[in-house]
N, C-alpha and C. Protein backbone atom coordinates (compact mmCIF):
# COMPACT_ATOMS: atom_id res chain seq x y z
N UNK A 1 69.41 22.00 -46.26
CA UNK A 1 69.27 21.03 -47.31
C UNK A 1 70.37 19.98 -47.20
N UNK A 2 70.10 18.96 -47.79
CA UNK A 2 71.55 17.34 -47.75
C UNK A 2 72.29 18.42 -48.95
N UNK A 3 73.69 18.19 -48.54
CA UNK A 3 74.51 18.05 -49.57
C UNK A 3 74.83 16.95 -49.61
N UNK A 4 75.95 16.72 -50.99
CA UNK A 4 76.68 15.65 -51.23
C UNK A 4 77.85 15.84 -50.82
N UNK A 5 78.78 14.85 -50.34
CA UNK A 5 79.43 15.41 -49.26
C UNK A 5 80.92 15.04 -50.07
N UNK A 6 81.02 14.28 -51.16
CA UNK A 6 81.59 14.42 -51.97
C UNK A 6 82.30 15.78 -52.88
N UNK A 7 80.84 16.56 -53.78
CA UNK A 7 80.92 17.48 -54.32
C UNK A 7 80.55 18.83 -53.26
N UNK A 8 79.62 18.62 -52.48
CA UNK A 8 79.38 19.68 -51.92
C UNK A 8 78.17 20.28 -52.48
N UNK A 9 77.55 19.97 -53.51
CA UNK A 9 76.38 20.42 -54.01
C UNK A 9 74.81 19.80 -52.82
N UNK A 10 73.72 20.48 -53.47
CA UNK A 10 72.69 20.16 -53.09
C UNK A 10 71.97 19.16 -53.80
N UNK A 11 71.68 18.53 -52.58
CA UNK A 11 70.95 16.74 -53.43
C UNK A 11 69.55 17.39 -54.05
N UNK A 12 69.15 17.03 -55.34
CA UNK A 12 67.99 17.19 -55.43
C UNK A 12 66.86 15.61 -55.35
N UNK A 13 65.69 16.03 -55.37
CA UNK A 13 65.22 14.76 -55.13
C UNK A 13 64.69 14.36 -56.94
N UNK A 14 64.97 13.12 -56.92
CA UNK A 14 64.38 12.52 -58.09
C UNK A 14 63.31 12.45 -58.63
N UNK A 15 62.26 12.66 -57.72
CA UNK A 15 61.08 12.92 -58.53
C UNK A 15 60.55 14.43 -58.78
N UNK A 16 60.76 15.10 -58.02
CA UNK A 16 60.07 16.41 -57.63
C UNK A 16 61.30 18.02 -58.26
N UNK A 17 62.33 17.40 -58.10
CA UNK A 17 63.62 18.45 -58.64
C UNK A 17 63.59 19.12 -57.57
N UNK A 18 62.98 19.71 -56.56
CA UNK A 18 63.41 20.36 -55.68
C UNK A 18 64.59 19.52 -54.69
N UNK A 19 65.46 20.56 -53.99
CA UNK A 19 66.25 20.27 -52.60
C UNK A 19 65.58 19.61 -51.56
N UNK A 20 66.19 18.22 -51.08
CA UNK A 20 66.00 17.43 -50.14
C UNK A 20 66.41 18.54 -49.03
N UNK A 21 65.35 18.15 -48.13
CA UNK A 21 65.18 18.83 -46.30
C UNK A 21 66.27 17.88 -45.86
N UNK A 22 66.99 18.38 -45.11
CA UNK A 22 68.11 17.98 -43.97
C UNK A 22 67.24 17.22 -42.60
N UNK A 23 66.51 18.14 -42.33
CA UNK A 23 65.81 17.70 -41.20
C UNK A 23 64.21 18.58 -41.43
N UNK A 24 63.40 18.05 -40.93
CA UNK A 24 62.31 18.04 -40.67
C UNK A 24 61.61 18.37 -39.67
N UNK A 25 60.69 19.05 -39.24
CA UNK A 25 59.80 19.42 -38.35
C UNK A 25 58.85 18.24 -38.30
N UNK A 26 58.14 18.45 -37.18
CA UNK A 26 56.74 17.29 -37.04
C UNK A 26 55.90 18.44 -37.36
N UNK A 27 56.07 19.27 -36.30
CA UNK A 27 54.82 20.30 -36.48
C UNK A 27 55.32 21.71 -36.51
N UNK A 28 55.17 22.23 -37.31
CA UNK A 28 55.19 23.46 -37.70
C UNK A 28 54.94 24.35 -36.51
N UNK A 29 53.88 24.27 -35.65
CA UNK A 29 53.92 25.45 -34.45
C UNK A 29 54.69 25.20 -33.56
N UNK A 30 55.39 25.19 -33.28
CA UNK A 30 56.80 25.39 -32.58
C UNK A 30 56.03 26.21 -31.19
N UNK A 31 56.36 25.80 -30.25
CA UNK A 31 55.93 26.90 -29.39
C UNK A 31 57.02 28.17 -29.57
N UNK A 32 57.87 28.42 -29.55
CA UNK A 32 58.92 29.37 -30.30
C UNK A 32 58.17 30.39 -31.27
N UNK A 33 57.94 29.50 -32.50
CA UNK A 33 56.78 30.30 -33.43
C UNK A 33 55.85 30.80 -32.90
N UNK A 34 54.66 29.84 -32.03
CA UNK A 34 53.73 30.31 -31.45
C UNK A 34 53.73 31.64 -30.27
N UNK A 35 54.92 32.45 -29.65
CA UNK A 35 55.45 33.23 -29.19
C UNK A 35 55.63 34.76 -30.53
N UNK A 36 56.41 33.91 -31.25
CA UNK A 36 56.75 35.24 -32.09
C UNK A 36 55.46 35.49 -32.48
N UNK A 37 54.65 34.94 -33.22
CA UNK A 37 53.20 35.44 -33.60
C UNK A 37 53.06 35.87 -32.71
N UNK A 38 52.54 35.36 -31.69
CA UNK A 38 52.21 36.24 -30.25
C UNK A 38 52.58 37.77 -30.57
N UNK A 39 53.38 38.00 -30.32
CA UNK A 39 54.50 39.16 -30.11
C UNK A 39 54.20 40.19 -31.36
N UNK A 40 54.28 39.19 -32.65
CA UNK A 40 54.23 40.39 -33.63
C UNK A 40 53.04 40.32 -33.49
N UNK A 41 51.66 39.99 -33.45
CA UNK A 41 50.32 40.38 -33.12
C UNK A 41 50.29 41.95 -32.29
N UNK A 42 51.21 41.64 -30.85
CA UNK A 42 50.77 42.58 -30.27
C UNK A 42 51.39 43.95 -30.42
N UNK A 43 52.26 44.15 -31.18
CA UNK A 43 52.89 45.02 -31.61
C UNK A 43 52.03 45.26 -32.78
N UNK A 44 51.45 44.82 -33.49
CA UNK A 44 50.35 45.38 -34.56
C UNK A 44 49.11 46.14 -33.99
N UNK A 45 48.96 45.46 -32.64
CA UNK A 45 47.94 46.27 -32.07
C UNK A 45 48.08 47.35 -31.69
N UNK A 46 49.50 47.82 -30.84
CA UNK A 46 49.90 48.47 -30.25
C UNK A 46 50.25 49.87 -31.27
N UNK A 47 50.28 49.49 -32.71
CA UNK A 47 50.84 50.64 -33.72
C UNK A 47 49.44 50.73 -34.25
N UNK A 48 48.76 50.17 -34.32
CA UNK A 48 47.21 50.31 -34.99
C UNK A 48 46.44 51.41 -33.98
N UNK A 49 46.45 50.83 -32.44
CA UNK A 49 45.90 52.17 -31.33
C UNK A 49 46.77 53.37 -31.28
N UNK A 50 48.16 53.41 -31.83
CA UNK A 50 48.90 54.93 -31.69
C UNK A 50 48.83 55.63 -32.73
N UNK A 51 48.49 55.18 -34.02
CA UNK A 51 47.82 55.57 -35.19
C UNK A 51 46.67 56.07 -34.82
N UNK A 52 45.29 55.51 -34.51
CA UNK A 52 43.98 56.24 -34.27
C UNK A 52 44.02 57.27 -33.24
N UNK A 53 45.08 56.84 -32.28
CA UNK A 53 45.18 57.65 -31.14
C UNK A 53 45.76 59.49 -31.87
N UNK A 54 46.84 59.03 -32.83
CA UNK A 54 47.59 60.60 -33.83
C UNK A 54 46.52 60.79 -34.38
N UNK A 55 45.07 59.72 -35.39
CA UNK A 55 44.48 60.62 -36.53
C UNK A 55 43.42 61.63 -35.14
N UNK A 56 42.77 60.87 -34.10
CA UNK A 56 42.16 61.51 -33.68
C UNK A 56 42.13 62.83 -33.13
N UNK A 57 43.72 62.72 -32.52
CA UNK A 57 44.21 64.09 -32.06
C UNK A 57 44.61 65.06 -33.45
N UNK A 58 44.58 64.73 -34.42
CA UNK A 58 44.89 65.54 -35.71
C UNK A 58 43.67 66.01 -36.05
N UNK A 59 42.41 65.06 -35.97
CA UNK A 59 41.09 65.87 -36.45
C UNK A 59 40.48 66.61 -35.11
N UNK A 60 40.39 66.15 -33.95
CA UNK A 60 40.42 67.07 -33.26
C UNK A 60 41.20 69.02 -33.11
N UNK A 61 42.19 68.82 -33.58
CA UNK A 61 42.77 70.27 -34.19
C UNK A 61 41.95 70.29 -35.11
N UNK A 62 42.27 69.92 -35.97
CA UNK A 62 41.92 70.46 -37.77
C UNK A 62 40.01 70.46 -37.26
N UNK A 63 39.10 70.10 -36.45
CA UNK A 63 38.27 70.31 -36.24
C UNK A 63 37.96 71.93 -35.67
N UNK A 64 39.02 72.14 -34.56
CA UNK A 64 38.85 73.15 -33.57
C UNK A 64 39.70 74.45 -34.86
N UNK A 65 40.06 73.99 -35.80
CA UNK A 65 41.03 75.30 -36.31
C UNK A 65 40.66 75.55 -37.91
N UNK A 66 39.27 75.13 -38.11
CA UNK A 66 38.97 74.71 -39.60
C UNK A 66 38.72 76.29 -39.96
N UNK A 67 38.24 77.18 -39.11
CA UNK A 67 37.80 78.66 -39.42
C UNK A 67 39.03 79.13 -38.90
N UNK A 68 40.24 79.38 -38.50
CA UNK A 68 40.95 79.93 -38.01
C UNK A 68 42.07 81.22 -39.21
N UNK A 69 41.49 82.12 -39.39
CA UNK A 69 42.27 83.10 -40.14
C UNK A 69 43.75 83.10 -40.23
N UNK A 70 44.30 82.68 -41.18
CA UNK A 70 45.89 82.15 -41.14
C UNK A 70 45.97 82.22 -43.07
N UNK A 71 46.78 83.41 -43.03
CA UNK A 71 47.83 82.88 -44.69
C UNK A 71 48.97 82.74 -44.20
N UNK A 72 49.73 81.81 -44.92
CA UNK A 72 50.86 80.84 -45.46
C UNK A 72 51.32 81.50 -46.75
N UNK A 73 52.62 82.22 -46.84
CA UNK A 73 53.20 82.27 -48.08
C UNK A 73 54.29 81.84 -47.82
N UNK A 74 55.08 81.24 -49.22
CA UNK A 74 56.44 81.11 -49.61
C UNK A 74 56.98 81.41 -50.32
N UNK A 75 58.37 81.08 -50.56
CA UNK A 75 58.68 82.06 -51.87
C UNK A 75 60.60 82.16 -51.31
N UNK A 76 60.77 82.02 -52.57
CA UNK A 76 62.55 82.57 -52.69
C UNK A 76 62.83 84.64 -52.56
N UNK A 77 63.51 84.67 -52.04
CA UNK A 77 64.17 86.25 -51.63
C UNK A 77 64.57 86.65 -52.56
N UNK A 78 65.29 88.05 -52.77
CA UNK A 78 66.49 88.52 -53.76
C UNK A 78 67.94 87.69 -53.52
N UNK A 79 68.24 87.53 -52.75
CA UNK A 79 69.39 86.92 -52.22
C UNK A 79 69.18 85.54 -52.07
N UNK A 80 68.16 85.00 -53.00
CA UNK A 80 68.08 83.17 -53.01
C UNK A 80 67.93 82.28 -51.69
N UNK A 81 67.10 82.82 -50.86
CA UNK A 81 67.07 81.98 -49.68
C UNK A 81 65.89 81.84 -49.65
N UNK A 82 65.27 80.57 -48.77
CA UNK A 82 63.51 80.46 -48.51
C UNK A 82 63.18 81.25 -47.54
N UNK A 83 61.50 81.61 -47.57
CA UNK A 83 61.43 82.42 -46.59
C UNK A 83 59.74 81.65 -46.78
N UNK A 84 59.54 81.89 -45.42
CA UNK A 84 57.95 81.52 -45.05
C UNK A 84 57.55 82.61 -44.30
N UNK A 85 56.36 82.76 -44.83
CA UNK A 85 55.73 84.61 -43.83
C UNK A 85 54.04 83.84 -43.61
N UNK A 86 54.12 83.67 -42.13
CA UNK A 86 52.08 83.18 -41.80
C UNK A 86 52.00 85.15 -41.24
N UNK A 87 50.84 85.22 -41.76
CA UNK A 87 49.89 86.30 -41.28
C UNK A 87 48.71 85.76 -40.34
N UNK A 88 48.35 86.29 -39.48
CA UNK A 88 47.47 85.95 -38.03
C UNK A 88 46.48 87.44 -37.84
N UNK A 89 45.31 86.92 -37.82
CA UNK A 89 43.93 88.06 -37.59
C UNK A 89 43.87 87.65 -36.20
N UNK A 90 43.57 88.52 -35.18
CA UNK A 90 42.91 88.40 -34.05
C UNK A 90 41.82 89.12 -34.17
């Protein structure tokens, strides 16, 4: 933004009240910009396919293990510690 070089404050503009631009762009796409989009695009892609790539391999288990005989208990001890006990049928 212009300051005043006097006070050091920010010029506002007279009609609008907002802060006067220092400098100005012509055009907004910058090839610079046009890069970073680039970039963060492909990194969205890249976390979007390693996501489907985890749910698939997750329903693939939970597909293959939906009947699989398994209890899960938990629970605090006499002596206040956690304890987890799985039981397994063959």
């Amino acid at each position: 933004f212009q300051t005043d070089p006097v006070t050091g404050r920010v010029v506002l503009d007279s009609i609008t009240g907002k802060p006067k631009a220092a400098t100005y762009e012509r055009n907004r796409n910058t090839p610079a910009r046009i890069a970073a989009r680039r970039t963060h695009y492909e990194d969205w892609i890249a976390a979007i396919l390693f996501n489907h790539l985890i749910s698939a391999a997750d329903a693939y288990v939970a597909a293959n293990l939906w009947d699989f005989p398994v209890n899960v208990k938990g629970g605090i001890s006499a002596r206040h510690s956690a304890q987890v006990v799985a039981t397994l049928q063959w």
